[in-house]
Protein backbone atom coordinates (compact mmCIF):
# COMPACT_ATOMS: atom_id res chain seq x y z
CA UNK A 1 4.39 36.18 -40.90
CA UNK A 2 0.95 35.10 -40.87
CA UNK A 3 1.08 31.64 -42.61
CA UNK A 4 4.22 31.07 -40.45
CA UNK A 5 2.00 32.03 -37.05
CA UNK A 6 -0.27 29.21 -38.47
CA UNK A 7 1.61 26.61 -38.88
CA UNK A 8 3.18 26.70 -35.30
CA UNK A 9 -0.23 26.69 -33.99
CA UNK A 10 -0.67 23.85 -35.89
CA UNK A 11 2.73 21.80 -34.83
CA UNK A 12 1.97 23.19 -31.14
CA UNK A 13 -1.93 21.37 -31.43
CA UNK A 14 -0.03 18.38 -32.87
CA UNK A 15 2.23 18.15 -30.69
CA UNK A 16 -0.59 18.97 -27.85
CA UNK A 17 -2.76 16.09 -29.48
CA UNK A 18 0.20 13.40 -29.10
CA UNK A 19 1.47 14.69 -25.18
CA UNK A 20 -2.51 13.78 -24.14
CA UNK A 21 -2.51 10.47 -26.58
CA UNK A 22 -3.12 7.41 -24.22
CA UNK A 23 0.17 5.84 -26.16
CA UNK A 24 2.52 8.34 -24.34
CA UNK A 25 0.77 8.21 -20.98
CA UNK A 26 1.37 4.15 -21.00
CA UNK A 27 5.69 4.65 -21.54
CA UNK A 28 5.40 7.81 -19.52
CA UNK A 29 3.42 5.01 -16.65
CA UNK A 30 6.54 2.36 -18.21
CA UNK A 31 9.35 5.27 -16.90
CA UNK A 32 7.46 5.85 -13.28
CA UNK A 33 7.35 1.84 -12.34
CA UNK A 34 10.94 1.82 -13.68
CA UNK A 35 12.26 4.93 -11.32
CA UNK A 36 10.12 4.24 -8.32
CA UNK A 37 11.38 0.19 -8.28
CA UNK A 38 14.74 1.59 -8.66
CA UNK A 39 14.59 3.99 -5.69
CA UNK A 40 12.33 1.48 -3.62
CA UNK A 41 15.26 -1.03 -4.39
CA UNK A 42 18.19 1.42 -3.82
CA UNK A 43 16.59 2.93 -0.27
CA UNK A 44 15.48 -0.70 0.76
CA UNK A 45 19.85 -1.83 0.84
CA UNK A 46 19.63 -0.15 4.23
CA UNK A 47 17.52 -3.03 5.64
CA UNK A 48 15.74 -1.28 8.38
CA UNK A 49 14.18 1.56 5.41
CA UNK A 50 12.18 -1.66 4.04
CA UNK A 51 8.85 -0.66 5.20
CA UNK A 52 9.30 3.16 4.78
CA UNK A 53 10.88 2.98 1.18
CA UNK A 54 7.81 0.78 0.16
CA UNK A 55 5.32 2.58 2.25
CA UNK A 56 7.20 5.71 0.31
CA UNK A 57 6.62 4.00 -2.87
CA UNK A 58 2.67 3.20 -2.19
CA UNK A 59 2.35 6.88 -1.44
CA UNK A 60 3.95 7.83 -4.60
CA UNK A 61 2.45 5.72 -6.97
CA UNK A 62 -1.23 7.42 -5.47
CA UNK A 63 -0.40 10.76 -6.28
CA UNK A 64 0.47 9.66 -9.95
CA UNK A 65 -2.21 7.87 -10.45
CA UNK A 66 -4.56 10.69 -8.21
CA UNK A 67 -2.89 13.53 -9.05
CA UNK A 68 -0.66 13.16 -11.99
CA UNK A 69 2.16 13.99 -10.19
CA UNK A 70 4.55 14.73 -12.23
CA UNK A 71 7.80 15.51 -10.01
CA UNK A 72 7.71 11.76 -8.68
CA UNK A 73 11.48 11.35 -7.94
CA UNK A 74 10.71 14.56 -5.38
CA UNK A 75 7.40 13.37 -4.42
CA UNK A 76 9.05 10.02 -3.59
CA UNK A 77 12.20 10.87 -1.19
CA UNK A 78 9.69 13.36 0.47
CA UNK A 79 7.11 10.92 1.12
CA UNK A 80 10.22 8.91 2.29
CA UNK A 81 11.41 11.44 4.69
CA UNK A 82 7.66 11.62 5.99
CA UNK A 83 6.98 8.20 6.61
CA UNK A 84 10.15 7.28 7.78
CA UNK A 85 10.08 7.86 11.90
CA UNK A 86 6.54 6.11 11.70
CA UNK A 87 7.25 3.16 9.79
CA UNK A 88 10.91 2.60 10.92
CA UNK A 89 9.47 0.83 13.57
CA UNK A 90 7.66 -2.03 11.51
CA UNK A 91 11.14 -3.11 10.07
CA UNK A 92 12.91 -3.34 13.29
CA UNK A 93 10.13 -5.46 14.54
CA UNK A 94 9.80 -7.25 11.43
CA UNK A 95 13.79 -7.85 11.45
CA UNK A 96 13.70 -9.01 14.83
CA UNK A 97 10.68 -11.62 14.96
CA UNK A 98 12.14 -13.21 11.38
CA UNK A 99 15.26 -13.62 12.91
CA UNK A 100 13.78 -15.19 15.76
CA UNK A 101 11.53 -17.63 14.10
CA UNK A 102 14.43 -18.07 11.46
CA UNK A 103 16.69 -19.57 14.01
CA UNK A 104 14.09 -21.40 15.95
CA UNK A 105 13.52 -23.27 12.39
CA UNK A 106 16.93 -24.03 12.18
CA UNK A 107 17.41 -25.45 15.60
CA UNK A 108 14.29 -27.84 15.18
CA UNK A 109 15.17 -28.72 11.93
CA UNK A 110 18.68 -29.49 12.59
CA UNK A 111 19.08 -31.00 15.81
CA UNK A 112 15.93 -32.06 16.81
CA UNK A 113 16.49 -34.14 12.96
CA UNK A 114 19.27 -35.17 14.27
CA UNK A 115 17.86 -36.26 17.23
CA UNK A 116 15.40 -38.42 15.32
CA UNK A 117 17.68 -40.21 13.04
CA UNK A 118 19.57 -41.03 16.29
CA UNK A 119 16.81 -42.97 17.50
CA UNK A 120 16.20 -40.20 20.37
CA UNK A 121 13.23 -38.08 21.31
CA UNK A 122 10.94 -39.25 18.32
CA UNK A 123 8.48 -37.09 20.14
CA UNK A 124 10.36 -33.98 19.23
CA UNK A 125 9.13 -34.98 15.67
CA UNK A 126 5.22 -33.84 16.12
CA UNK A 127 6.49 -30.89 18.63
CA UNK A 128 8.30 -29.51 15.63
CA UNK A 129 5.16 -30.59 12.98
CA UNK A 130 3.36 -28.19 15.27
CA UNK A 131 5.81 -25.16 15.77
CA UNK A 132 6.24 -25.73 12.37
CA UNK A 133 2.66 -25.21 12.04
CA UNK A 134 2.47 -22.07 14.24
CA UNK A 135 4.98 -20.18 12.15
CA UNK A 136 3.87 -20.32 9.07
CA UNK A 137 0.05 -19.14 10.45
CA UNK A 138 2.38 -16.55 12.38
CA UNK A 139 4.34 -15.46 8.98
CA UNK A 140 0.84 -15.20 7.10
CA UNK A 141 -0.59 -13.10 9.82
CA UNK A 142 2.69 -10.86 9.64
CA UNK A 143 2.27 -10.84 5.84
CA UNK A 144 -1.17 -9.30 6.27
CA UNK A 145 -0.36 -6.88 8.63
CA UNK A 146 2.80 -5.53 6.70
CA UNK A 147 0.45 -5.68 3.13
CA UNK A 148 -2.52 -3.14 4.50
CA UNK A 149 0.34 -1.20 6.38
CA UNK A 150 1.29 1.07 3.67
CA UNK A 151 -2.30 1.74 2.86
CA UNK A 152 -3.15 2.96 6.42
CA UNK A 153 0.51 4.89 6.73
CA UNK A 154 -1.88 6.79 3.32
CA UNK A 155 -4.82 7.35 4.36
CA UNK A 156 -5.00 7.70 8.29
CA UNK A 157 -3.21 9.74 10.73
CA UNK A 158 -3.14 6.82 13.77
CA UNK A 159 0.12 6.22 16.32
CA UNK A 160 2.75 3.89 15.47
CA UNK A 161 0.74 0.87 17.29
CA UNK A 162 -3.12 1.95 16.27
CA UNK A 163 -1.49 1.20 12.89
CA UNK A 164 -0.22 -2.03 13.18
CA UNK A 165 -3.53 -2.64 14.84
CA UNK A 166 -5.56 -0.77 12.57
CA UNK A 167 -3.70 -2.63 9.45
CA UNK A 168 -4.33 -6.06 11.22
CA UNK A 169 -8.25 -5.02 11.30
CA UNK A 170 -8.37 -3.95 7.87
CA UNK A 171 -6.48 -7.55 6.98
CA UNK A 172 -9.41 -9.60 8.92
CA UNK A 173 -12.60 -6.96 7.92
CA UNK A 174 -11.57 -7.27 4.16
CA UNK A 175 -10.06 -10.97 4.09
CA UNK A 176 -11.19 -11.47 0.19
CA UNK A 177 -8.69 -8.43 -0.35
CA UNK A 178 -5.84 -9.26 2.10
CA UNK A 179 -6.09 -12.74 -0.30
CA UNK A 180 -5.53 -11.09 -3.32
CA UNK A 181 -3.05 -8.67 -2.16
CA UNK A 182 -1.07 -12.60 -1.15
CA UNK A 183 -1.51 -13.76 -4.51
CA UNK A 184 -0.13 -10.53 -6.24
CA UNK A 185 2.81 -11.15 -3.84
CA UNK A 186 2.97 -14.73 -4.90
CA UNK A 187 2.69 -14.41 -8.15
CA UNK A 188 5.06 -11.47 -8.13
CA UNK A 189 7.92 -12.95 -6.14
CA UNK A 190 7.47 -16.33 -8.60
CA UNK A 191 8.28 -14.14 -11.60
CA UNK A 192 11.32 -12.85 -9.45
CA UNK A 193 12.56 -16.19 -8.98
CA UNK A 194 11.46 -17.30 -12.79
CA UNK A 195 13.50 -14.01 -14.32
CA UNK A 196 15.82 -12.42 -11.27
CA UNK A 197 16.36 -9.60 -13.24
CA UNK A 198 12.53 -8.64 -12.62
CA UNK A 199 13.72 -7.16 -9.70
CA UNK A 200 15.36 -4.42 -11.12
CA UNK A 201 12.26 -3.33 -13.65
CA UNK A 202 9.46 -3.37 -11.33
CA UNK A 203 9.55 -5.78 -8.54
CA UNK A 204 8.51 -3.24 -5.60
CA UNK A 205 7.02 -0.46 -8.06
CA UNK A 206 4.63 -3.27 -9.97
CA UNK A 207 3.26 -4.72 -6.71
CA UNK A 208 2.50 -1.28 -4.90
CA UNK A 209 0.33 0.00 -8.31
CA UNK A 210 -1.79 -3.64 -8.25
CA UNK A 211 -2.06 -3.58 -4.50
CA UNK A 212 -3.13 0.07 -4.35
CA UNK A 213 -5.53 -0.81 -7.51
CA UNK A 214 -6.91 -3.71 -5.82
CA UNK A 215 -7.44 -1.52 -2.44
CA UNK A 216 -8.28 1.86 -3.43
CA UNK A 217 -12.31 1.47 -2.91
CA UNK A 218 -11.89 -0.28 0.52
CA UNK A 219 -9.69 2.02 2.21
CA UNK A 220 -11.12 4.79 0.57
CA UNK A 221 -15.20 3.91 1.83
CA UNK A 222 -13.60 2.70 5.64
CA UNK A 223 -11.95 6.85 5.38
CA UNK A 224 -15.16 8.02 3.96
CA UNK A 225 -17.37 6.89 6.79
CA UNK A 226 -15.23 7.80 9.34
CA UNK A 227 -14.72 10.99 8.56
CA UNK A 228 -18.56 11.21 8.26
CA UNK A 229 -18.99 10.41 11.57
CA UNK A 230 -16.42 13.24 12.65
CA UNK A 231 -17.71 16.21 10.91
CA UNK A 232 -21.60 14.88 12.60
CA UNK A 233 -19.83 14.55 15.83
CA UNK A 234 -18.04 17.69 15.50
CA UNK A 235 -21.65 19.35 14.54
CA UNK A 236 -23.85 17.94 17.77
CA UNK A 237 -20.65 19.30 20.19
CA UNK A 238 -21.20 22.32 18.25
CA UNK A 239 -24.95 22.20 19.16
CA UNK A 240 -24.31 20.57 22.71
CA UNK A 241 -25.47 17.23 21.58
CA UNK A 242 -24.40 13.82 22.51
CA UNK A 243 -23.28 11.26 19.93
CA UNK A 244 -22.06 7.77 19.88
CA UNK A 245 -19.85 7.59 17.51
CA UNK A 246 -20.25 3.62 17.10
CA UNK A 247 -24.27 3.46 16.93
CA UNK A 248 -24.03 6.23 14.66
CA UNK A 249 -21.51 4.71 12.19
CA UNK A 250 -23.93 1.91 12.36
CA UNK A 251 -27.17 3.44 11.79
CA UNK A 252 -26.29 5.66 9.03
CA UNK A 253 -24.27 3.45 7.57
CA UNK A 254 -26.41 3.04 3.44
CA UNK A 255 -26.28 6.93 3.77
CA UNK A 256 -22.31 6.93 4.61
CA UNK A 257 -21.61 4.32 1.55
CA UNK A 258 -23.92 6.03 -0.82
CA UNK A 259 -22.34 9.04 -0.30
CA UNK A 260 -18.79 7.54 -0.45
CA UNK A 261 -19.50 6.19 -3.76
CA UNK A 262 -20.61 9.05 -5.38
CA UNK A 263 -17.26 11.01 -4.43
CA UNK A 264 -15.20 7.72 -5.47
CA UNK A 265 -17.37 8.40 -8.78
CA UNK A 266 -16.64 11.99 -9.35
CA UNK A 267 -12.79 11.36 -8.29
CA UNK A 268 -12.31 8.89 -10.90
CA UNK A 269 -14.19 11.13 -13.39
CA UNK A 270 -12.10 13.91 -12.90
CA UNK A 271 -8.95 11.31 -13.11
CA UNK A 272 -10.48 10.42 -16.63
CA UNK A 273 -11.23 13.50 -18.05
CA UNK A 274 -7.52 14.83 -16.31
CA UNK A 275 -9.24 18.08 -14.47
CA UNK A 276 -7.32 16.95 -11.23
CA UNK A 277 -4.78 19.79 -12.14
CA UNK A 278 -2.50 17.97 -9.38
CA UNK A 279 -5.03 19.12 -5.95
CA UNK A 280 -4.56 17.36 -2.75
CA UNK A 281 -7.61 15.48 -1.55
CA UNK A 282 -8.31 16.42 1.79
CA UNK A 283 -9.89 12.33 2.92
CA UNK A 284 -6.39 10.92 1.78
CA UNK A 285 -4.69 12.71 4.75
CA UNK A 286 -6.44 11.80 7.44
């Protein structure tokens, strides 16, 4: 009875060994990308659930990666159901302003063409080089604001329009960012049109992990020091003091960042040495 105690100690430390070995976390990472592109993709057929089933899929991929959530099929159509009356908004906009531009390219580049060839208003030809001009600055700037979206839907609590304001901020304040975020979109939508079938492997799911990779220290600092300067302001009301929330940001601002880095450090130790044990981080709910 003894010897046969032992050994299924030993399989169960075995077996313990191999569920922590890096080799299974990488396919068990390889299944998540694969089940959150395929609900991103399913949830996205509605057309108007664009921007919450990616902003769902953002969220998602943060608590795995945060959290080691584990229940990510749940964690995802929650998130979903959460995000959805915020961000519904974004796609309806979005859908409307494409399909405006869309057939204002058209009907410069069809009949004002036409136009031209016919020998008739060759000064249509520079008006369109210009509107042409204007959209694409106007698509970039839409880009931007729809990238940083998801990450404010995270990690701020704003109203529908303080994000799309806030996400437009965040695109200007961290430009080298917003640029890399455009070239993992590039280079992402390149190898959709290289192998279509990309798509349906990690298309939406690949994207959201680099992009929340690539932004995880900015947005994390920007909801570091703000909240710093809402638990001081929230002490000098306490103590009948006056504040200014702006000049204070501003003059405490090495003490805000040094302090944000050392929790960004501890965070990612405890993701390392997996003592998260699945707890919700207050700053990521802001």
């Amino acid at each position: 009875m003894a010897f046969n105690k032992k050994r299924k100690e030993d399989k169960y430390e075995e077996n313990k060994g191999f569920g922590n070995s890096k080799i299974l976390a990488v396919f068990e990472w390889i299944w998540r990308i694969f089940v959150l592109n395929t609900l991103t993709l399913v949830c996205t057929l509605g057309v108007i659930t664009i921007v919450p089933s990616l902003v769902a899929c953002f969220r998602t991929i943060k608590a795995c990666y945060e959290e080691d959530e584990t229940h990510y099929v749940k964690a995802y159509f929650k998130n979903f159901v959460y995000c959805f009356k915020d961000t519904v908004g974004l796609s309806v906009f979005m859908i409307i302003i494409i399909g405006m531009l869309g057939y204002a390219y058209y009907f410069y580049s069809v009949v004002i063409d036409a136009l031209v060839e016919d020998g008739s208003f060759k000064g249509w030809l520079n008006i369109y080089s210009v509107l042409l001009g204007l959209d694409a600055v106007f698509f970039i700037v839409l880009f931007f604001i729809a990238a940083h979206f998801p990450m404010v839907c995270t990690y701020f609590h704003f109203r529908f329009f303080d994000k799309i304001k806030f996400s437009f901020y965040m695109a200007t304040r961290h430009a080298v960012l917003s640029l890399f975020l455009l070239l993992v979109f590039i280079a992402s939508t390149a190898l959709f049109l290289f192998l279509p079938y990309y798509i349906f492997v990690g298309y939406f799911s690949i994207q959201s992990l680099l992009w929340f990779l690539l932004s995880r220290r900015a947005y994390y600092m920007t909801s570091q020091r703000m909240q710093f300067v809402d638990d001081q302001a929230d002490e000098y009301d306490r103590q009948g003091k006056q504040v200014n929330r702006e000049t204070y940001e501003d003059d405490n601002e090495d003490k805000i960042k040094a302090e944000g880095i050392e929790n960004l450090k501890k965070i990612n130790r405890e993701i390392e040495s997996g003592e998260t044990n699945g707890k919700t981080r207050n700053w990521q709910h802001w």
